[in-house]
N, C-alpha and C. Protein backbone atom coordinates (compact mmCIF):
# COMPACT_ATOMS: atom_id res chain seq x y z
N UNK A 1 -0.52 -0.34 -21.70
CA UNK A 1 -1.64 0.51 -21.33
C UNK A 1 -1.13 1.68 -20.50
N UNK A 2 -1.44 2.83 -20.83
CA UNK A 2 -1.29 4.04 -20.35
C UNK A 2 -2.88 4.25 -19.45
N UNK A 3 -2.16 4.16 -17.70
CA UNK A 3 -3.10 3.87 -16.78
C UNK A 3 -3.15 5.64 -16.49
N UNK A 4 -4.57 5.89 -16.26
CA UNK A 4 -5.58 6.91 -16.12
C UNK A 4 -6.65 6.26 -14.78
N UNK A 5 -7.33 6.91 -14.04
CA UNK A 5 -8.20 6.51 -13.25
C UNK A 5 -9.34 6.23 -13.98
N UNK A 6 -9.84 6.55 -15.36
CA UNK A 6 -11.09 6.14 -15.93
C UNK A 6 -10.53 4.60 -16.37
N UNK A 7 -8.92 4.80 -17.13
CA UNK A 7 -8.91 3.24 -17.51
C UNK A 7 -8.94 1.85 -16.29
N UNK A 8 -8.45 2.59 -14.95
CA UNK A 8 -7.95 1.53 -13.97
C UNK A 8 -9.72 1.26 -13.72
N UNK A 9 -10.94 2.34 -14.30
CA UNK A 9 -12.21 2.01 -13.60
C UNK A 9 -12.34 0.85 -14.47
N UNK A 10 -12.39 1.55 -16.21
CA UNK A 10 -13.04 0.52 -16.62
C UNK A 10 -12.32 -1.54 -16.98
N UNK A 11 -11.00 -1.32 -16.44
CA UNK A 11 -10.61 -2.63 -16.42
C UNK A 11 -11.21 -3.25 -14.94
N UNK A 12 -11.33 -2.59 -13.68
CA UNK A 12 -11.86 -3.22 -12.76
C UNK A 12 -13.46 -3.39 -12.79
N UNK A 13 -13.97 -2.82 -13.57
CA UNK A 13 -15.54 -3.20 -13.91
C UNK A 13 -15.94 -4.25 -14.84
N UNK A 14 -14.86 -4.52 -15.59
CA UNK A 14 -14.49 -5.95 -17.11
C UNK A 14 -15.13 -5.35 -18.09
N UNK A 15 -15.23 -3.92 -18.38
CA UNK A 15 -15.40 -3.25 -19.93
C UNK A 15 -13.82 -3.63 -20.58
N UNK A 16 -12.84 -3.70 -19.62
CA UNK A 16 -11.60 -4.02 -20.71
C UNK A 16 -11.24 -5.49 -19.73
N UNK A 17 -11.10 -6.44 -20.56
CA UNK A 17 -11.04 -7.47 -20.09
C UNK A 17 -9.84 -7.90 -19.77
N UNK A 18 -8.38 -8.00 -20.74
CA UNK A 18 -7.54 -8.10 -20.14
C UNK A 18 -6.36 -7.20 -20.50
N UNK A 19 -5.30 -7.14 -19.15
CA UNK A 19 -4.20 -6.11 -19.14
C UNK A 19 -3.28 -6.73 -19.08
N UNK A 20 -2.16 -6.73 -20.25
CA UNK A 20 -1.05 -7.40 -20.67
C UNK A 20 0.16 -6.19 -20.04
N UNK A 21 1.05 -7.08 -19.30
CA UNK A 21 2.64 -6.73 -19.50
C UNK A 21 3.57 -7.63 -20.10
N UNK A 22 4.07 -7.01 -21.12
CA UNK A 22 4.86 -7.91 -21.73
C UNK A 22 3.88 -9.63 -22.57
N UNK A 23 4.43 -10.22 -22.46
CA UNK A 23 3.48 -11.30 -22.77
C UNK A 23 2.55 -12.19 -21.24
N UNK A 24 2.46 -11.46 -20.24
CA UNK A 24 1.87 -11.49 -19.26
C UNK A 24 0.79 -11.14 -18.69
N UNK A 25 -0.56 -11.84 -18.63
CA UNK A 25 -1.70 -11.00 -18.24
C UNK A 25 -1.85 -11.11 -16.90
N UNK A 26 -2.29 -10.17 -16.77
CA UNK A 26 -2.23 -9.35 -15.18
C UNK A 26 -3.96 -9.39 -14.72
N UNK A 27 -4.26 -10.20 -13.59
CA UNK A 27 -5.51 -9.69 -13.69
C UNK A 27 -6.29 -8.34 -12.51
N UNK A 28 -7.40 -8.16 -13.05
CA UNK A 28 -7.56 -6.43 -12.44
C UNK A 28 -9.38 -6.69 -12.15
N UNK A 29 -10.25 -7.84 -12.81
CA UNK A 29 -11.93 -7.66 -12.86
C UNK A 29 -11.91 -8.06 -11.50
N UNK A 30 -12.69 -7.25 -10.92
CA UNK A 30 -13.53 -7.24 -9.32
C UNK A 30 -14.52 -7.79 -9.12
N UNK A 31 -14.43 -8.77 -8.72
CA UNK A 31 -15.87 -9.06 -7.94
C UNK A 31 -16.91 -8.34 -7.50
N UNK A 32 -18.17 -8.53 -6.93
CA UNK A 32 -18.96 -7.62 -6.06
C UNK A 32 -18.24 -7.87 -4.47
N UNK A 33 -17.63 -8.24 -4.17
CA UNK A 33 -17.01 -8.32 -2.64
C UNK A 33 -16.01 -7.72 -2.65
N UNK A 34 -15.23 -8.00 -3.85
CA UNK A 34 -13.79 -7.25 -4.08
C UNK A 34 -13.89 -5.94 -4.45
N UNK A 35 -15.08 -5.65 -4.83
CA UNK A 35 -15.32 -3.89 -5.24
C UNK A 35 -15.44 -3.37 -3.78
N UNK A 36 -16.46 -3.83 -3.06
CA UNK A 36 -17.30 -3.20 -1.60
C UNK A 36 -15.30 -2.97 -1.06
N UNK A 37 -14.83 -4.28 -1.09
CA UNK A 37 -13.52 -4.42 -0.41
C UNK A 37 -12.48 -3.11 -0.96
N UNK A 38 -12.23 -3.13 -2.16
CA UNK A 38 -11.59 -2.25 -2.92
C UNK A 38 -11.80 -0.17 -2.59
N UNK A 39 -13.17 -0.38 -2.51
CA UNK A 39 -14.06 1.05 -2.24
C UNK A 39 -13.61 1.10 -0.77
N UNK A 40 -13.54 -0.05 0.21
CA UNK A 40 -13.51 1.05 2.11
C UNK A 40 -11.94 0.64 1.71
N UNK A 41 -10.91 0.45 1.47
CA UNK A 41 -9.67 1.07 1.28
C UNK A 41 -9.35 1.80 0.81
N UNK A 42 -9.94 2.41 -0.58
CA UNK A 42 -9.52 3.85 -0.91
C UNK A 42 -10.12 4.59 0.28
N UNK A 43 -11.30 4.72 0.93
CA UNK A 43 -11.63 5.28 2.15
C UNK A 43 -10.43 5.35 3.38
N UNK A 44 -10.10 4.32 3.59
CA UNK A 44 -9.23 3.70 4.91
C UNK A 44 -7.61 3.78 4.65
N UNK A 45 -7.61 3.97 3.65
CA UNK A 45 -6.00 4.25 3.05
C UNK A 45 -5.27 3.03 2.99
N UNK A 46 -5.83 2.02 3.00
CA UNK A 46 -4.96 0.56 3.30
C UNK A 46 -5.85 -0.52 2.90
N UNK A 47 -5.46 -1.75 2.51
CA UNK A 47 -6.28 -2.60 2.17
C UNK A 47 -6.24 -3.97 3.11
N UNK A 48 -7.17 -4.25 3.26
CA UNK A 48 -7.53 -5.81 4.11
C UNK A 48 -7.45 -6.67 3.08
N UNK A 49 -6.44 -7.51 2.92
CA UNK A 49 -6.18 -8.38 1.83
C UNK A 49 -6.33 -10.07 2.46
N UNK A 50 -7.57 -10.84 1.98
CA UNK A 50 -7.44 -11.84 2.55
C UNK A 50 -7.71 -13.36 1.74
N UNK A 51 -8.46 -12.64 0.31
CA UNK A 51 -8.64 -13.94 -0.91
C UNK A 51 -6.80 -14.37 -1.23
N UNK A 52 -7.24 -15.24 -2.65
CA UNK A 52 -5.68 -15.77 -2.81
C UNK A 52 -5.77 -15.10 -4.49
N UNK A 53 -6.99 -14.71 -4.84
CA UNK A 53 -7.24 -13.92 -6.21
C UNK A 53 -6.32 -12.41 -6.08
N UNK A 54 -5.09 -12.33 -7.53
CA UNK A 54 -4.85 -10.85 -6.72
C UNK A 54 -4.88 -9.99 -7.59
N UNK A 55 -6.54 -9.94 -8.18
CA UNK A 55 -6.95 -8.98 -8.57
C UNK A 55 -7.48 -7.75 -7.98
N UNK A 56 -7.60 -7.64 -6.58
CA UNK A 56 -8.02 -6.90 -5.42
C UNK A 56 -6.62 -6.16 -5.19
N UNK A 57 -5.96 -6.73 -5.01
CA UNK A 57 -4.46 -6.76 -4.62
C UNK A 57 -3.39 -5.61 -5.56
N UNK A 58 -3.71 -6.09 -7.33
CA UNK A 58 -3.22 -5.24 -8.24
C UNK A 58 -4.09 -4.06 -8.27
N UNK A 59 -5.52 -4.23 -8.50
CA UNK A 59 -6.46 -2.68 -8.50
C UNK A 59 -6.46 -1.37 -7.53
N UNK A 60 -5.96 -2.12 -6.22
CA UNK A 60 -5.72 -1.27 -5.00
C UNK A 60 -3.87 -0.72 -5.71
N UNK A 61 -2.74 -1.64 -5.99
CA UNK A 61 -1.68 -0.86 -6.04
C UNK A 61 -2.05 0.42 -7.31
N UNK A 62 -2.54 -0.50 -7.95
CA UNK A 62 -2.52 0.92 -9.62
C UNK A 62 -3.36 1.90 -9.47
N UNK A 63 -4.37 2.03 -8.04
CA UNK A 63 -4.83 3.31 -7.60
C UNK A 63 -4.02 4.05 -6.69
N UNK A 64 -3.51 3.42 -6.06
CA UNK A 64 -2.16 3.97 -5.16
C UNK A 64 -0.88 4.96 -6.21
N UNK A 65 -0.43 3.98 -7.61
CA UNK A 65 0.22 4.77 -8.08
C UNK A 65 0.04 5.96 -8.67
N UNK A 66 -1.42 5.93 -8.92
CA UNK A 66 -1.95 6.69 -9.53
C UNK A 66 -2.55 7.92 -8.83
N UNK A 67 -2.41 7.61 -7.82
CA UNK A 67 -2.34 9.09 -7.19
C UNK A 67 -1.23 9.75 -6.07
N UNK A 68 -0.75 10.81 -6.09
CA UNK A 68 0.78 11.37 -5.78
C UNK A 68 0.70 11.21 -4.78
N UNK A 69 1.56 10.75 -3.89
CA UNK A 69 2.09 10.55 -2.53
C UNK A 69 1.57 9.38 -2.05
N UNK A 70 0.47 8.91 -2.62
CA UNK A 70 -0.12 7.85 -1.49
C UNK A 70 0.48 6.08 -1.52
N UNK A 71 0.83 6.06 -0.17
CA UNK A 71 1.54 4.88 -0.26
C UNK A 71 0.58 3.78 -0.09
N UNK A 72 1.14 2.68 -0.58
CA UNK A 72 0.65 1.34 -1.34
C UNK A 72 0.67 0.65 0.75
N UNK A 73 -0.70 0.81 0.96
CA UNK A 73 -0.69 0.13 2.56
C UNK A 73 -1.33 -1.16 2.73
N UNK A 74 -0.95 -2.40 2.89
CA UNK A 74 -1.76 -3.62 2.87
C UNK A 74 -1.47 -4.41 4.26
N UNK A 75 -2.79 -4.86 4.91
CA UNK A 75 -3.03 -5.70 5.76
C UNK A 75 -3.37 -7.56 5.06
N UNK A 76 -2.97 -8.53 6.02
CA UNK A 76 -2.75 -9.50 5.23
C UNK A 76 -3.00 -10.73 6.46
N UNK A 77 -4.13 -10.24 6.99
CA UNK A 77 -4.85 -11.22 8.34
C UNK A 77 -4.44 -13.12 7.94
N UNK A 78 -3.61 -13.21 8.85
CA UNK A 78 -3.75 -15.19 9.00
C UNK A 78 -4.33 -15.47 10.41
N UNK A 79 -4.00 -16.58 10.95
CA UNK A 79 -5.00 -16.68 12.05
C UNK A 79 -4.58 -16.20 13.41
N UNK A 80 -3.81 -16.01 13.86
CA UNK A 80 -3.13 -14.99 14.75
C UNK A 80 -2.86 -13.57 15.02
N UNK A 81 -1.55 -13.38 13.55
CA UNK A 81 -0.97 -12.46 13.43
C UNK A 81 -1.21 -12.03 11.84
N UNK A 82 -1.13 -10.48 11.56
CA UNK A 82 -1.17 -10.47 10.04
C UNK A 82 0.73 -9.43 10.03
N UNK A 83 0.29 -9.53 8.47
CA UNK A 83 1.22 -9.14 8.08
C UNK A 83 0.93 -7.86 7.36
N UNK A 84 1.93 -6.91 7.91
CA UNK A 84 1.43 -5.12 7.44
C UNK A 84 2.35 -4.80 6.56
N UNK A 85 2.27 -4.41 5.57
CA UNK A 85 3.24 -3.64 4.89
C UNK A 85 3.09 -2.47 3.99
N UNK A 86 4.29 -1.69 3.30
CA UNK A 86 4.19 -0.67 2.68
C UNK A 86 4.89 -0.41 1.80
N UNK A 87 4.09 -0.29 0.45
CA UNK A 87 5.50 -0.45 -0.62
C UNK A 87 5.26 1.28 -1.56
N UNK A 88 6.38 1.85 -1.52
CA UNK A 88 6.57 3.07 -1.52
C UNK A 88 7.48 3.10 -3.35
N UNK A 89 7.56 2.24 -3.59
CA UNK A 89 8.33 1.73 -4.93
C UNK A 89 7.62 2.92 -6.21
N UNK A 90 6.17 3.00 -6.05
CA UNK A 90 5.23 3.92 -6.95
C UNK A 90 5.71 5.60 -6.74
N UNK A 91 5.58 5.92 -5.14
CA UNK A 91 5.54 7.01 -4.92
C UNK A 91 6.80 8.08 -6.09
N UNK A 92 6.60 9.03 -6.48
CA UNK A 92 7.74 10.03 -7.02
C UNK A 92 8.84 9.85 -6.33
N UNK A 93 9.87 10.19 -6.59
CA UNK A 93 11.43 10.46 -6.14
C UNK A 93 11.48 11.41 -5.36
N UNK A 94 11.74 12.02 -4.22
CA UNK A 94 12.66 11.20 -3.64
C UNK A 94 11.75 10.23 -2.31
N UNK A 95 10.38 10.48 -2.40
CA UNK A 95 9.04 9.64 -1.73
C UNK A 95 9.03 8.54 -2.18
N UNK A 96 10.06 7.82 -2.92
CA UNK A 96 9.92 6.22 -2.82
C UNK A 96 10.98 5.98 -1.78
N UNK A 97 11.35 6.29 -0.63
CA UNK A 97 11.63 6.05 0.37
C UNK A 97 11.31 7.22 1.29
N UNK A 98 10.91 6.61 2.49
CA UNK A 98 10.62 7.15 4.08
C UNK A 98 11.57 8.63 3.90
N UNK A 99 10.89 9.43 4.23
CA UNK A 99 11.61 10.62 4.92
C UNK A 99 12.80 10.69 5.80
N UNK A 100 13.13 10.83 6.05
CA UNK A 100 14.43 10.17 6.67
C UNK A 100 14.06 10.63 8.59
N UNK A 101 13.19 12.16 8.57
CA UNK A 101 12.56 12.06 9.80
C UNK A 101 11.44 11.13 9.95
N UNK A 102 11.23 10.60 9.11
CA UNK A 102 9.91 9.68 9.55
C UNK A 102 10.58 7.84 9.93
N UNK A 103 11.72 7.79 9.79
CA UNK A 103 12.36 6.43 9.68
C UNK A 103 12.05 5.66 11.45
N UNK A 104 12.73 6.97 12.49
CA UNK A 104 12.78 6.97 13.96
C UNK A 104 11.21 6.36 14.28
N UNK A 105 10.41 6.96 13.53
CA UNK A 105 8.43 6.93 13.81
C UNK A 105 8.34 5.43 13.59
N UNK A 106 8.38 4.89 12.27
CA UNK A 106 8.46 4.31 11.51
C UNK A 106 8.93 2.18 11.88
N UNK A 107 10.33 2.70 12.11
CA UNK A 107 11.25 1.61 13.19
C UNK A 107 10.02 1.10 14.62
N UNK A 108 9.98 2.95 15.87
CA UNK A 108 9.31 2.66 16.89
C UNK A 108 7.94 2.07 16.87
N UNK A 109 6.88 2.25 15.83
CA UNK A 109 6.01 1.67 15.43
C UNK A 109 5.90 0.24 15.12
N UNK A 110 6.81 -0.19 14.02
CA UNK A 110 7.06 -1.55 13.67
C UNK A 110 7.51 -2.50 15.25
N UNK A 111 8.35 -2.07 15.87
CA UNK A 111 8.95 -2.44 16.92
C UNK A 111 7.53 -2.88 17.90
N UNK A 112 7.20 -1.54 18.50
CA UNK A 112 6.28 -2.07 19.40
C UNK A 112 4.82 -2.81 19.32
N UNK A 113 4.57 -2.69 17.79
CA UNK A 113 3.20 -3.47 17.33
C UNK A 113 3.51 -4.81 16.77
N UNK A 114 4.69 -5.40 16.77
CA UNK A 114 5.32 -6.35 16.48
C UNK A 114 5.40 -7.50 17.59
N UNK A 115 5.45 -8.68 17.44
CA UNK A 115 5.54 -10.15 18.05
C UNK A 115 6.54 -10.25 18.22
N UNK A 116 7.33 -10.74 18.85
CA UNK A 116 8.74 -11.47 19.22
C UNK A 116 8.67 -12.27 18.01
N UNK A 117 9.86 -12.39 17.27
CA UNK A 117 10.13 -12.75 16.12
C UNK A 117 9.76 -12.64 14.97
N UNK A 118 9.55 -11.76 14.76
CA UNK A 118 9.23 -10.29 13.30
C UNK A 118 10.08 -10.45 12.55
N UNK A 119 9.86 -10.33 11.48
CA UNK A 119 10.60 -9.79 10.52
C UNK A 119 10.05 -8.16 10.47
N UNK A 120 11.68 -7.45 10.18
CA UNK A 120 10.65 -5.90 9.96
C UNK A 120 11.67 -5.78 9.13
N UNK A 121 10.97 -4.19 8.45
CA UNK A 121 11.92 -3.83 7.39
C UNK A 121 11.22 -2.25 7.17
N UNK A 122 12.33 -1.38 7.07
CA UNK A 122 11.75 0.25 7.12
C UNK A 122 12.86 0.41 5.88
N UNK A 123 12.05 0.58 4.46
CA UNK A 123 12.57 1.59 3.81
C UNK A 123 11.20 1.39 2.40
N UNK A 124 11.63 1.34 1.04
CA UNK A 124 10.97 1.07 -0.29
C UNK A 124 10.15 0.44 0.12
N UNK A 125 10.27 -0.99 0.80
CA UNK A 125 9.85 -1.51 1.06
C UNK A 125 9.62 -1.60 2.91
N UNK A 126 8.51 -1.00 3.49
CA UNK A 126 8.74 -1.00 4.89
C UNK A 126 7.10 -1.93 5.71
N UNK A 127 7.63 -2.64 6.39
CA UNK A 127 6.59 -3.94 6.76
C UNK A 127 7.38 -4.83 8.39
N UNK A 128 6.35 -5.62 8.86
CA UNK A 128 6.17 -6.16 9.85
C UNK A 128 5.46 -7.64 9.58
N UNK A 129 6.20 -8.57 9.89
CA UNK A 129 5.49 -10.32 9.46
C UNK A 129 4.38 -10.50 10.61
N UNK A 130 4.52 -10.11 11.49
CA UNK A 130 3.68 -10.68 12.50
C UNK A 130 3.27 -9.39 13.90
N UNK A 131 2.05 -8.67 13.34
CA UNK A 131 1.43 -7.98 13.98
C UNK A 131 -0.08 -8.81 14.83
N UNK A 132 -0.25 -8.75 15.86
CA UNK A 132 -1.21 -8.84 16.39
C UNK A 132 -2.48 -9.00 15.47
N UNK A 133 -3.41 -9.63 15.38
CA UNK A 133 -4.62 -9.37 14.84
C UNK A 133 -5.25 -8.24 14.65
N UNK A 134 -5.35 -8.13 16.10
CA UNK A 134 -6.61 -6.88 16.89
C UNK A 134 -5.58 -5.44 16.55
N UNK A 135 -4.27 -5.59 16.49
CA UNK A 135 -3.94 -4.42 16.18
C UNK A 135 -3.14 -4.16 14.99
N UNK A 136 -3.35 -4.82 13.91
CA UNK A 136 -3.33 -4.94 12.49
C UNK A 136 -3.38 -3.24 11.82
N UNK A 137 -4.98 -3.38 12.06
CA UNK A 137 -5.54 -2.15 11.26
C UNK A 137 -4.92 -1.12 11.69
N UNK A 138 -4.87 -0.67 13.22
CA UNK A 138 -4.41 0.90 13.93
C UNK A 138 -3.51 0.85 13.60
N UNK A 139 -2.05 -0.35 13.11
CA UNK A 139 -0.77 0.11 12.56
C UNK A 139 -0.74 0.55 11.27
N UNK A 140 -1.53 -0.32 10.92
CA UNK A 140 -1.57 0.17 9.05
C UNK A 140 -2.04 1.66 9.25
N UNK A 141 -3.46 1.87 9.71
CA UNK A 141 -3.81 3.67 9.64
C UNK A 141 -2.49 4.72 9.93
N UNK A 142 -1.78 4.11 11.73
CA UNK A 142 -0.73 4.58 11.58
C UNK A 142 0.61 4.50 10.62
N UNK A 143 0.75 3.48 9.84
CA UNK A 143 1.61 3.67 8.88
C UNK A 143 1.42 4.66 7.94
N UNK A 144 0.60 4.38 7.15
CA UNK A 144 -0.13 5.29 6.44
C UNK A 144 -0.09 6.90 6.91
N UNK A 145 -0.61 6.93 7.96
CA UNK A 145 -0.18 8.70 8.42
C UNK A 145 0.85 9.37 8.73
N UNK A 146 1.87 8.44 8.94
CA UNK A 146 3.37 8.46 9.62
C UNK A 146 3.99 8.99 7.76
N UNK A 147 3.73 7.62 6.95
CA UNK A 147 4.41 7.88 5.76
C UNK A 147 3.73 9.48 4.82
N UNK A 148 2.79 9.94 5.20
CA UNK A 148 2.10 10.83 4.39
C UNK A 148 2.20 12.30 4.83
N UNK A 149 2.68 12.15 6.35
CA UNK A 149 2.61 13.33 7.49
C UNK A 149 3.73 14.36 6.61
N UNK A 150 3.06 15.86 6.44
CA UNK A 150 4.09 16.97 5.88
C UNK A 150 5.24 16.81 6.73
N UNK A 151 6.46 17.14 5.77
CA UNK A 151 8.01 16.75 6.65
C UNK A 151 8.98 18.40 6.24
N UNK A 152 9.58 18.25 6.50
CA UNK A 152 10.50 19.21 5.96
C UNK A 152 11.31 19.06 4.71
N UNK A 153 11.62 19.72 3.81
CA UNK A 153 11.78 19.78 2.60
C UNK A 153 13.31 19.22 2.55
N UNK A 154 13.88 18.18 1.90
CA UNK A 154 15.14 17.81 1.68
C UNK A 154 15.77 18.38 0.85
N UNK A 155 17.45 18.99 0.35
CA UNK A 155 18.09 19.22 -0.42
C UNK A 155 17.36 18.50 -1.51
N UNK A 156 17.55 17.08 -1.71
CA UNK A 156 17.62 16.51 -2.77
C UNK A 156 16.38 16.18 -3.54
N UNK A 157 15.11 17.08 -2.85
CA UNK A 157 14.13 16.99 -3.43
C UNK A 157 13.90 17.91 -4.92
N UNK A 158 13.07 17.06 -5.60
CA UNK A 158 12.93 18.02 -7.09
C UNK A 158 12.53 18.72 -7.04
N UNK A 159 11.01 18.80 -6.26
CA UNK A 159 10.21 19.86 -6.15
C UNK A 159 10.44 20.82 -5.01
N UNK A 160 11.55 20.51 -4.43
CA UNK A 160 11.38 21.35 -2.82
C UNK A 160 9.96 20.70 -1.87
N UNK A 161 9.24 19.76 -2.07
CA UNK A 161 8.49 19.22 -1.17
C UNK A 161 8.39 18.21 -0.25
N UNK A 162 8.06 17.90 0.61
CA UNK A 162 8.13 16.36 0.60
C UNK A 162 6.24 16.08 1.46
């Protein structure tokens, strides 16, 4: 399937029922909770991920890829601490990894919104195992703005942008 924002609508509404990779079906139909849920993250830039269904989960990344720059931001509440992350794998070249000025932001963020005994990780893949509850969301928003913030243009960019 050649993904379009009308096709990613009409597989998350179940006009197309199922989406094969390879001999693998993938599922994408939304609930009425998982839509309301689905709709304030494209708003919020990040998703509150908390069913074990990950059809919420895939519909939020294939809108993420599907539109330029925006990184794939997910919150992942357990009963303490959640888990934040950011997967940049979609974004264009050379935006599937951190800016290289945004890495310093990036690190200090993870660091100080982080628990004693974190896992962190800043790059393709950039995330935190164990964030605070209560301050879950303000890292994700700040992730999200940190990774999106205009930077200065790298040599090795295609377009001259970043």
């Amino acid at each position: 399937m050649v993904w379009t924002p009308e096709s990613l609508e009409e597989v998350i509404t179940g006009r197309v029922k199922v989406v094969r990779y390879g001999n693998q079906e993938v599922p994408y139909r939304l609930t009425r909770a998982e839509r309301v849920a689905y709709e304030g993250a494209k708003e919020r830039h990040y998703l509150i991920f908390r069913g074990k269904r990950l059809n919420l989960y895939n519909a939020y990344y294939q809108f993420c890829a599907l539109e330029p720059g925006v990184p794939f931001v997910v919150v992942k509440p357990r009963q303490r601490y959640a888990d934040v992350h950011c997967d940049l794998i979609a974004m264009p070249r050379p935006r599937n990894k951190p800016h290289p000025d945004a890495v310093p932001e990036l690190e200090a963020l993870l660091r100080g919104a982080s628990a004693k005994g974190a896992w962190l990780s800043v790059g393709t893949w950039t995330s935190s195992s164990k964030v605070p509850l209560a301050d879950a969301e303000s890292v994700a928003a700040r992730l999200w703005s940190i990774l999106t913030a205009p930077r200065r243009p790298l040599a090795e960019s295609v377009d001259g942008t970043w």
